[in-house]
N, C-alpha and C. Protein backbone atom coordinates (compact mmCIF):
# COMPACT_ATOMS: atom_id res chain seq x y z
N UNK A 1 49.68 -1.37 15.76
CA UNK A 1 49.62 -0.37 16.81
C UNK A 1 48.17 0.01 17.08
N UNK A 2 47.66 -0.28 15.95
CA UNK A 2 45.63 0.49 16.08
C UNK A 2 44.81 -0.53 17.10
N UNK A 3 45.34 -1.48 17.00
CA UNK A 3 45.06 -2.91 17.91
C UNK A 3 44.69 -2.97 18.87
N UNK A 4 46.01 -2.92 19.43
CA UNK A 4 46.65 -2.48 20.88
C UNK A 4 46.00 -1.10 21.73
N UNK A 5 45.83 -0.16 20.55
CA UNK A 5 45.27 1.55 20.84
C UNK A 5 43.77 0.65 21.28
N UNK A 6 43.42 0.20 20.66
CA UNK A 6 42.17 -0.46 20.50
C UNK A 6 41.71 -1.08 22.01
N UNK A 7 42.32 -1.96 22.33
CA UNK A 7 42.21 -2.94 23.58
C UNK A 7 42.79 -2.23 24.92
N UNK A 8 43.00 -1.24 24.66
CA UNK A 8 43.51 -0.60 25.61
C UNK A 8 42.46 0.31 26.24
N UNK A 9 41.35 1.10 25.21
CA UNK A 9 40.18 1.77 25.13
C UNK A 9 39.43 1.22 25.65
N UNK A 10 39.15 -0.60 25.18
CA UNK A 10 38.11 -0.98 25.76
C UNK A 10 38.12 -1.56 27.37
N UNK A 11 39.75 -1.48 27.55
CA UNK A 11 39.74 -2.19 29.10
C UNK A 11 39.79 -0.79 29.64
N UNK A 12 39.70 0.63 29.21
CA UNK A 12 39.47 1.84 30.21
C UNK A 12 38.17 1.49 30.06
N UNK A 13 37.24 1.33 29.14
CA UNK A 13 36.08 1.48 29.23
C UNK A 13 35.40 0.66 30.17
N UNK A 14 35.52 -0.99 30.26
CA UNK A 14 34.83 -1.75 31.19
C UNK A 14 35.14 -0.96 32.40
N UNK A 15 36.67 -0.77 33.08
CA UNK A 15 36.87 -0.33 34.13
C UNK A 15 35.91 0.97 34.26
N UNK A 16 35.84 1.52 33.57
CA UNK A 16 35.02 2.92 34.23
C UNK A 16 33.45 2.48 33.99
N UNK A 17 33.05 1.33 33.35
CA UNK A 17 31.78 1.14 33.65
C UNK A 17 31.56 0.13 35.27
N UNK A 18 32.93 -0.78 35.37
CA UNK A 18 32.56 -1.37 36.45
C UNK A 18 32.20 -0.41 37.73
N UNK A 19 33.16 0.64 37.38
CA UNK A 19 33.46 1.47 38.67
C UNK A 19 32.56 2.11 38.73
N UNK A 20 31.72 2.33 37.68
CA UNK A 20 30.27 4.16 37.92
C UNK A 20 29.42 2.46 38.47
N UNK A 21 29.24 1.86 38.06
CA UNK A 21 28.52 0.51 38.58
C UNK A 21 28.34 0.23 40.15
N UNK A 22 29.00 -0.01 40.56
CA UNK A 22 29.79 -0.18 42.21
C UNK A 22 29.67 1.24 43.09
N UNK A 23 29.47 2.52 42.04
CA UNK A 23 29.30 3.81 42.92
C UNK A 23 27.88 3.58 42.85
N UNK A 24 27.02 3.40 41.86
CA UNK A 24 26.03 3.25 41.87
C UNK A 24 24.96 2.19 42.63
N UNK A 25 25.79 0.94 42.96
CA UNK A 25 24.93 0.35 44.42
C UNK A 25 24.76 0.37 45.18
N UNK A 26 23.67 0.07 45.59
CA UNK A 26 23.07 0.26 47.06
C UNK A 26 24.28 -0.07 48.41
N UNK A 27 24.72 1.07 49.38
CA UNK A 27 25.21 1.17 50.13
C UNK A 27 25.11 -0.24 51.19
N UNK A 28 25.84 -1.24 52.09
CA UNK A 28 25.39 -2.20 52.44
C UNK A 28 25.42 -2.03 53.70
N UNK A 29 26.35 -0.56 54.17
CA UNK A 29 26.43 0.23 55.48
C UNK A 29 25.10 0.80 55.63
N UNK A 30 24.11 0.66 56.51
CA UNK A 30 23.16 1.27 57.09
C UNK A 30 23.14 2.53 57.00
N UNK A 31 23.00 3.76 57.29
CA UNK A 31 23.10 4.71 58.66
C UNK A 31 23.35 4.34 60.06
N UNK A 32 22.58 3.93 60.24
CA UNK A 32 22.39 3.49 61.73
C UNK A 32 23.72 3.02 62.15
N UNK A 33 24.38 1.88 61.37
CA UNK A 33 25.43 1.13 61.60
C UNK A 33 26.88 2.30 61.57
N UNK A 34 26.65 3.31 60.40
CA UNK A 34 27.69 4.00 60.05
C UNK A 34 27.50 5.21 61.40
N UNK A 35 26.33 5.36 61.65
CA UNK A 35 26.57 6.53 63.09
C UNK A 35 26.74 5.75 64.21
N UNK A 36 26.85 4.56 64.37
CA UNK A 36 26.88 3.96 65.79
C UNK A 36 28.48 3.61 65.45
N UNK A 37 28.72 3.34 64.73
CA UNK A 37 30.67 3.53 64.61
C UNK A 37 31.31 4.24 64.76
N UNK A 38 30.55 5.36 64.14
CA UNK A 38 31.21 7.08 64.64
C UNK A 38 31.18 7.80 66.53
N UNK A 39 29.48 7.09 67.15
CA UNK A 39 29.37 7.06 68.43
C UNK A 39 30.63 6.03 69.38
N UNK A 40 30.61 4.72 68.98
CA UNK A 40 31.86 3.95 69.25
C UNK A 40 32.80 4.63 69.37
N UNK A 41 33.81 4.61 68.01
CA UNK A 41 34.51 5.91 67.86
C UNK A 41 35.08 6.94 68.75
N UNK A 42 34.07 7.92 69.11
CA UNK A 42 34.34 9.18 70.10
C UNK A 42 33.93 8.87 71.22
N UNK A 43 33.84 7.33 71.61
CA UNK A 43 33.87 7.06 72.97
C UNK A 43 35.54 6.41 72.77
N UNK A 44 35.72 5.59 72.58
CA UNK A 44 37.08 5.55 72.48
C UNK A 44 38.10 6.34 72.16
N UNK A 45 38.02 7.30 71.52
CA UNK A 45 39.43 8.70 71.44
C UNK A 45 38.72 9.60 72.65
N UNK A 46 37.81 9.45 73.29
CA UNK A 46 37.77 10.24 74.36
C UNK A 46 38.63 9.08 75.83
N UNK A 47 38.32 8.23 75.51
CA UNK A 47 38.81 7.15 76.63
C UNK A 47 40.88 7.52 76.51
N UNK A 48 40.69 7.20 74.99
CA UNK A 48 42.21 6.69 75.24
C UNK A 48 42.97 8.33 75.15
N UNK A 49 42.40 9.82 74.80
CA UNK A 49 43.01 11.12 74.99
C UNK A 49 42.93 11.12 76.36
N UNK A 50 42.45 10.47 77.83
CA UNK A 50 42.29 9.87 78.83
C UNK A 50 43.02 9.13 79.84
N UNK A 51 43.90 8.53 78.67
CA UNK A 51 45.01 7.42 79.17
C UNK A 51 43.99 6.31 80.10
N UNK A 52 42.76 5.98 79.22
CA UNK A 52 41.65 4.75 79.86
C UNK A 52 42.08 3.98 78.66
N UNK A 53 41.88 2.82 79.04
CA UNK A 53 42.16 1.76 78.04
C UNK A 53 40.68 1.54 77.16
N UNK A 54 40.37 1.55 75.75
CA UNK A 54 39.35 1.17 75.16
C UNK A 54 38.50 0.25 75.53
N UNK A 55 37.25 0.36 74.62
CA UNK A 55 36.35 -0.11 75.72
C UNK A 55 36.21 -1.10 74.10
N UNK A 56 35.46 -2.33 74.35
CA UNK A 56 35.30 -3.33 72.99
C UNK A 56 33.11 -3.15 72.88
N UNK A 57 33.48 -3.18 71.75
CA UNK A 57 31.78 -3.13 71.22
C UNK A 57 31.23 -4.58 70.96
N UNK A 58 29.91 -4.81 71.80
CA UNK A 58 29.33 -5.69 71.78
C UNK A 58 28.29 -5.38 70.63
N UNK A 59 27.96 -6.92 69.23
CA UNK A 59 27.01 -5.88 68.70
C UNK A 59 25.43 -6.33 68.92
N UNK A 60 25.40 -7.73 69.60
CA UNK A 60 23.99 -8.20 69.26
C UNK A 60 23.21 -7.48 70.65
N UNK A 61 23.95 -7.11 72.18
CA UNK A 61 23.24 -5.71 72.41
C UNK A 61 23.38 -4.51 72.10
N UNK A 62 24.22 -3.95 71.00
CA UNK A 62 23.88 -2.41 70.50
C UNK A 62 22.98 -2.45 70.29
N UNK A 63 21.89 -4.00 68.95
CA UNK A 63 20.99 -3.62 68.87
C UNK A 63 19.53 -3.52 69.84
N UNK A 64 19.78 -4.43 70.75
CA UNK A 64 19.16 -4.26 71.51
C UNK A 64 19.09 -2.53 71.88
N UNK A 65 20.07 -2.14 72.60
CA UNK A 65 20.08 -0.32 72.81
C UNK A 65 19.43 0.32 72.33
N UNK A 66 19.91 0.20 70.37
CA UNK A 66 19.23 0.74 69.55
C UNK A 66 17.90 0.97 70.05
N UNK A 67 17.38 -0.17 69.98
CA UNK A 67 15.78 -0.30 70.49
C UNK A 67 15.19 0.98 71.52
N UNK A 68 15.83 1.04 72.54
CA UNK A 68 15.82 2.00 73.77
C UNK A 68 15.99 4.02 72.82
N UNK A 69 17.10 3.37 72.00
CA UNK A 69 17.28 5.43 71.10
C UNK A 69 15.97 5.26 70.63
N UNK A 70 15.18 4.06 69.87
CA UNK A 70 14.08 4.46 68.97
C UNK A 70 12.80 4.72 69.78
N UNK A 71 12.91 3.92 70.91
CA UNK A 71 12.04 4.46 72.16
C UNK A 71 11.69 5.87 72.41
N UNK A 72 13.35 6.25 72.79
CA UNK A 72 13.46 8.10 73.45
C UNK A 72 12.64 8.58 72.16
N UNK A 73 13.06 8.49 70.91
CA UNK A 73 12.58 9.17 69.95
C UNK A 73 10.86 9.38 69.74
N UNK A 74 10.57 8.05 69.67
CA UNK A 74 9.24 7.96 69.62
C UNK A 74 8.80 8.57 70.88
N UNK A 75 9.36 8.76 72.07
CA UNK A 75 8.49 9.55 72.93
C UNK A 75 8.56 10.82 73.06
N UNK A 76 9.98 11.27 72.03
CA UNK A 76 9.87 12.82 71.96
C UNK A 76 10.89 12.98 73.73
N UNK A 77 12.00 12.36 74.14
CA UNK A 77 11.78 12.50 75.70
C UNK A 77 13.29 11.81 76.02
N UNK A 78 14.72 11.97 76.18
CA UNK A 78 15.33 11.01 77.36
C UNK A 78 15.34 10.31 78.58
N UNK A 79 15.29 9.30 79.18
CA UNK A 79 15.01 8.46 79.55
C UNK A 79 16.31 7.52 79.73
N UNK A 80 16.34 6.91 81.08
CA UNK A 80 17.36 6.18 80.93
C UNK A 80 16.67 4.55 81.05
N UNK A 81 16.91 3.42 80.36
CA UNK A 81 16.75 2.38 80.53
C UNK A 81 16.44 1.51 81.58
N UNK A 82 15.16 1.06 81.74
CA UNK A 82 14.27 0.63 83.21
C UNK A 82 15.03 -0.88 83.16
N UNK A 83 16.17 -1.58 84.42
CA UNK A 83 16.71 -2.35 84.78
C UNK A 83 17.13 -2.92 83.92
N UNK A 84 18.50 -1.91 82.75
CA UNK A 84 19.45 -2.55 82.14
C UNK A 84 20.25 -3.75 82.65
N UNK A 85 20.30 -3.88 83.64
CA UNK A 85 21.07 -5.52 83.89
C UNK A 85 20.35 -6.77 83.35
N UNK A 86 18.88 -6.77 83.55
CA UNK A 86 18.15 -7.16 82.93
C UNK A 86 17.25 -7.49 81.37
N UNK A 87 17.52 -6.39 81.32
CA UNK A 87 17.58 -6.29 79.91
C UNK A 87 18.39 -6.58 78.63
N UNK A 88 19.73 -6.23 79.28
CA UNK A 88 20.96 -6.28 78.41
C UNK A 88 22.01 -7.48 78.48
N UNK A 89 21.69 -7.52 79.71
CA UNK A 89 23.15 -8.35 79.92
C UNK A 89 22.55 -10.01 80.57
N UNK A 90 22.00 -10.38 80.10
CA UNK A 90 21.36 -11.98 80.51
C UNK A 90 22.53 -12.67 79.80
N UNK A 91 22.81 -13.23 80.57
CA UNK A 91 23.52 -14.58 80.13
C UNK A 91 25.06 -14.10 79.73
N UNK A 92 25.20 -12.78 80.22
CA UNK A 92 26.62 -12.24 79.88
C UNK A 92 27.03 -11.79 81.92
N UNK A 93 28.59 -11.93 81.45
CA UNK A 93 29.20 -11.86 82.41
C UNK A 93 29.89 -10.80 82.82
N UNK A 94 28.95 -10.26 84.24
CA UNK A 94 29.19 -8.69 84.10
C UNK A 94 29.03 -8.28 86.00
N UNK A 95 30.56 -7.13 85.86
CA UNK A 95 29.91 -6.82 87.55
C UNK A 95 29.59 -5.43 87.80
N UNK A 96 29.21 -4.09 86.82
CA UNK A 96 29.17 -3.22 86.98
C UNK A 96 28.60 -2.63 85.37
N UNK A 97 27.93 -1.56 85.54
CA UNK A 97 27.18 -1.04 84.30
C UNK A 97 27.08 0.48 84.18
N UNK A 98 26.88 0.98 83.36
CA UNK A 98 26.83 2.52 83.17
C UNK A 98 25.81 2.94 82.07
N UNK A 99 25.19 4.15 81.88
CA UNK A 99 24.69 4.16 80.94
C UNK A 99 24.33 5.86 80.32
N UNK A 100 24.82 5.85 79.31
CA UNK A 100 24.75 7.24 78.91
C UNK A 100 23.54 7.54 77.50
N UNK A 101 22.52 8.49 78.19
CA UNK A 101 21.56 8.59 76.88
C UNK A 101 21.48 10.65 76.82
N UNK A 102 21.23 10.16 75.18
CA UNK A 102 21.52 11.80 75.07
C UNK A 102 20.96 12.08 73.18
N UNK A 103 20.64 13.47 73.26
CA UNK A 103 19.90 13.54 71.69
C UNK A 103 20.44 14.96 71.59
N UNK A 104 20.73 14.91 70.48
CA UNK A 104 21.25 16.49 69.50
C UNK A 104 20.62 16.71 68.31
N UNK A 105 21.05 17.99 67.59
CA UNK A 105 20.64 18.12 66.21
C UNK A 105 21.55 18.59 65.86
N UNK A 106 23.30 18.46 66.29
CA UNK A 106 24.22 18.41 65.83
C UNK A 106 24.86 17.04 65.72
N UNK A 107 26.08 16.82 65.80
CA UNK A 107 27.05 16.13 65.46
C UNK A 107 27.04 14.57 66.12
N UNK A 108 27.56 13.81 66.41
CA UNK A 108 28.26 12.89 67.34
C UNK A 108 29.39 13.49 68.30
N UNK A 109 30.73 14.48 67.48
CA UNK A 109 31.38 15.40 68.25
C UNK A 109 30.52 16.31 69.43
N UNK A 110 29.62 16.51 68.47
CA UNK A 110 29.02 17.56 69.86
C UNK A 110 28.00 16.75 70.99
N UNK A 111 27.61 15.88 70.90
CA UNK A 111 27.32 14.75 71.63
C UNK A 111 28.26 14.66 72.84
N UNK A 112 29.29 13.80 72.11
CA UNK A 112 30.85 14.13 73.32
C UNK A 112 30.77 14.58 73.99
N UNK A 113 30.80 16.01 73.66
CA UNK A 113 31.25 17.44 74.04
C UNK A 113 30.53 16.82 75.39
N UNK A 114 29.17 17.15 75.08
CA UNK A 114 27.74 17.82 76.13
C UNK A 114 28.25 16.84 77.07
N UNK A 115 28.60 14.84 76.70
CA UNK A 115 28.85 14.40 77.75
C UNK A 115 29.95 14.80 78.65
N UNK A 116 31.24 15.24 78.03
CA UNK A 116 32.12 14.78 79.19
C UNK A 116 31.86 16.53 79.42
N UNK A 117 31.26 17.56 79.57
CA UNK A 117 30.56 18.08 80.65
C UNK A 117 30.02 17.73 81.67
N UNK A 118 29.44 16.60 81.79
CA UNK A 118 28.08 16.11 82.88
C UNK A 118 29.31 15.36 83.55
N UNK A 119 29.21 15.61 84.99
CA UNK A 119 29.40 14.79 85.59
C UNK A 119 29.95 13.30 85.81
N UNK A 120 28.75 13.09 85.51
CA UNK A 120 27.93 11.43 85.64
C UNK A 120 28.13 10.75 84.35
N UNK A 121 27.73 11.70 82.98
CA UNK A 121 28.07 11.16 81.64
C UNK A 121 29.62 10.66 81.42
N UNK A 122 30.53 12.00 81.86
CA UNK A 122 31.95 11.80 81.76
C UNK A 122 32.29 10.65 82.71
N UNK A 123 32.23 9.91 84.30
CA UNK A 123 32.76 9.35 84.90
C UNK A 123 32.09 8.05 84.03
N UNK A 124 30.87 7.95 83.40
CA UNK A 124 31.01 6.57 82.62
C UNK A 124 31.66 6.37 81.50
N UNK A 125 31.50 7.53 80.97
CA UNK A 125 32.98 7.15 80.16
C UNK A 125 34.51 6.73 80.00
N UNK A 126 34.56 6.91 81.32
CA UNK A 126 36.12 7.58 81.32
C UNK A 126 36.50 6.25 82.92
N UNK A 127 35.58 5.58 82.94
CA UNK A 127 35.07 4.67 83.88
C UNK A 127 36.21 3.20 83.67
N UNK A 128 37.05 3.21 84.24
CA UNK A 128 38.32 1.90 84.13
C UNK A 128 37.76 0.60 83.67
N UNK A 129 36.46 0.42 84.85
CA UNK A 129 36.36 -0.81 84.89
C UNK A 129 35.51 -1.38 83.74
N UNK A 130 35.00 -0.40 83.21
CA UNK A 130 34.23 -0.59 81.74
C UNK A 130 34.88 -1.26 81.11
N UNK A 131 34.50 -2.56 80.17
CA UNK A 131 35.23 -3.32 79.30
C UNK A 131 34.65 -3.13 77.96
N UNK A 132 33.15 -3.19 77.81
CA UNK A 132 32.68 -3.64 76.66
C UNK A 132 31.66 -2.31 76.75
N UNK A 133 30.83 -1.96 75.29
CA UNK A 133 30.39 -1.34 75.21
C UNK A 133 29.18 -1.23 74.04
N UNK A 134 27.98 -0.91 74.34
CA UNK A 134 26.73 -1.48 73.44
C UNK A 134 26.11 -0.18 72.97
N UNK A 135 26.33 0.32 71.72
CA UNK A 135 25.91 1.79 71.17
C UNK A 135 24.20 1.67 70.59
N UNK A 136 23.42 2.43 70.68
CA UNK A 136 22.53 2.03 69.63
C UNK A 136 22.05 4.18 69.19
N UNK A 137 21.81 3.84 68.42
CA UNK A 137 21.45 5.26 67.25
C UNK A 137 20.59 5.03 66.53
N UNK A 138 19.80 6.87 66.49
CA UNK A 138 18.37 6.61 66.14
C UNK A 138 18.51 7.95 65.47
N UNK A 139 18.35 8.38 63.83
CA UNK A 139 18.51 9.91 63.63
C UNK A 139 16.38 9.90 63.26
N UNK A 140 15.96 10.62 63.82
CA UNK A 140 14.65 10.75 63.68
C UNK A 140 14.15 11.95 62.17
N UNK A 141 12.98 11.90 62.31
CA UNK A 141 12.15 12.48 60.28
C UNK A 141 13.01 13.69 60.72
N UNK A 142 13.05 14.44 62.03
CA UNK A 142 13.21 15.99 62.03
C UNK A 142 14.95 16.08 62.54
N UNK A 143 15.69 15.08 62.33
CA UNK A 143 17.06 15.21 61.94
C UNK A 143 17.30 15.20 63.90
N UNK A 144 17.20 14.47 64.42
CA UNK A 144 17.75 14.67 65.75
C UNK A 144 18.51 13.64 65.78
N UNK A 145 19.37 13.26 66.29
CA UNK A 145 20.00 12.24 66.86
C UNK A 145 19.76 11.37 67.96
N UNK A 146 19.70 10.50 68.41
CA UNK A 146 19.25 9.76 69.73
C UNK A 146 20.18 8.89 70.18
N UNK A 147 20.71 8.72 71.22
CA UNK A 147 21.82 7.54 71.25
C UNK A 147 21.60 7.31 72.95
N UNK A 148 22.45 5.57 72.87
CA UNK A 148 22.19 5.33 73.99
C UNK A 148 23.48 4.82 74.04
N UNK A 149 24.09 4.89 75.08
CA UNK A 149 25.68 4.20 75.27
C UNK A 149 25.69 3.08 76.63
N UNK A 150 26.02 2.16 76.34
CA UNK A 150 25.62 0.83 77.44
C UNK A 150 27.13 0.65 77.59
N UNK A 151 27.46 0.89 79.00
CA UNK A 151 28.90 0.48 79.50
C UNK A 151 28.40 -0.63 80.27
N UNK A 152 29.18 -1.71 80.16
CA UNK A 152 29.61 -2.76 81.03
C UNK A 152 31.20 -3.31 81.32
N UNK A 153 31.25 -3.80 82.64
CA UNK A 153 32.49 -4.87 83.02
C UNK A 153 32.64 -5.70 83.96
């Protein structure tokens, strides 16, 4: 029976060393990646509380976008993207575009919010013909948020 008591101890033990192990490595989720999912995200439960059909995430231009949030940031400034068709969408197949840029020092929720206030922010969201959608996120040293939302269809 002391055996058994025995081998039983040591397979709690590996397990709780594998496991403090695995809490202990390096995360392989970004930030960046984990807030531009959350931006994704609350564009889609705002679409589909909407009765709009979801929009699909493109990712090799999010990062491109990205590029554009780390822009606003570095200039301290919003700004909307100088001839996104150009920029974004080469060699992709597209008949209409939208584009939503915006910075907080709250949430992604409150992001939302501020958009589907605006006008112009909300009708690209909430925009039918939108298919696909290119996020990029930028949280800056003094905790702001930066995001750029690229609608296409």
């Amino acid at each position: 029976m002391r055996r058994s008591r025995t081998a039983v101890v040591r397979i709690a033990v590996v397990a709780a060393l594998a496991a403090g192990s695995t809490a202990l490595a390096p995360s392989s989720v970004s930030a960046a990646t984990t807030t531009r999912a959350k931006m994704y995200r609350a564009t889609n439960n705002t679409r589909v509380n909407h009765e709009v059909k979801r929009v699909d995430i493109h990712y090799r231009i999010s990062k491109l976008v990205r590029k554009h949030s780390v822009a606003m940031a570095r200039d301290g400034s919003i700004f909307h993207t100088g001839d996104p068709a150009a920029k974004y969408l080469d060699a992709v197949n597209w008949s209409t575009w939208g584009e939503n840029v915006g910075v907080t020092s709250g949430t992604i929720a409150d992001l939302e919010r501020a958009f589907m206030k605006s006008p112009l922010h909300r009708a690209n969201i909430l925009n039918e013909r939108f298919r696909r959608v290119a996020v990029g996120t930028y949280r800056d040293d003094d905790g702001l948020l930066w995001v750029t939302v690229f609608f296409y269809g």
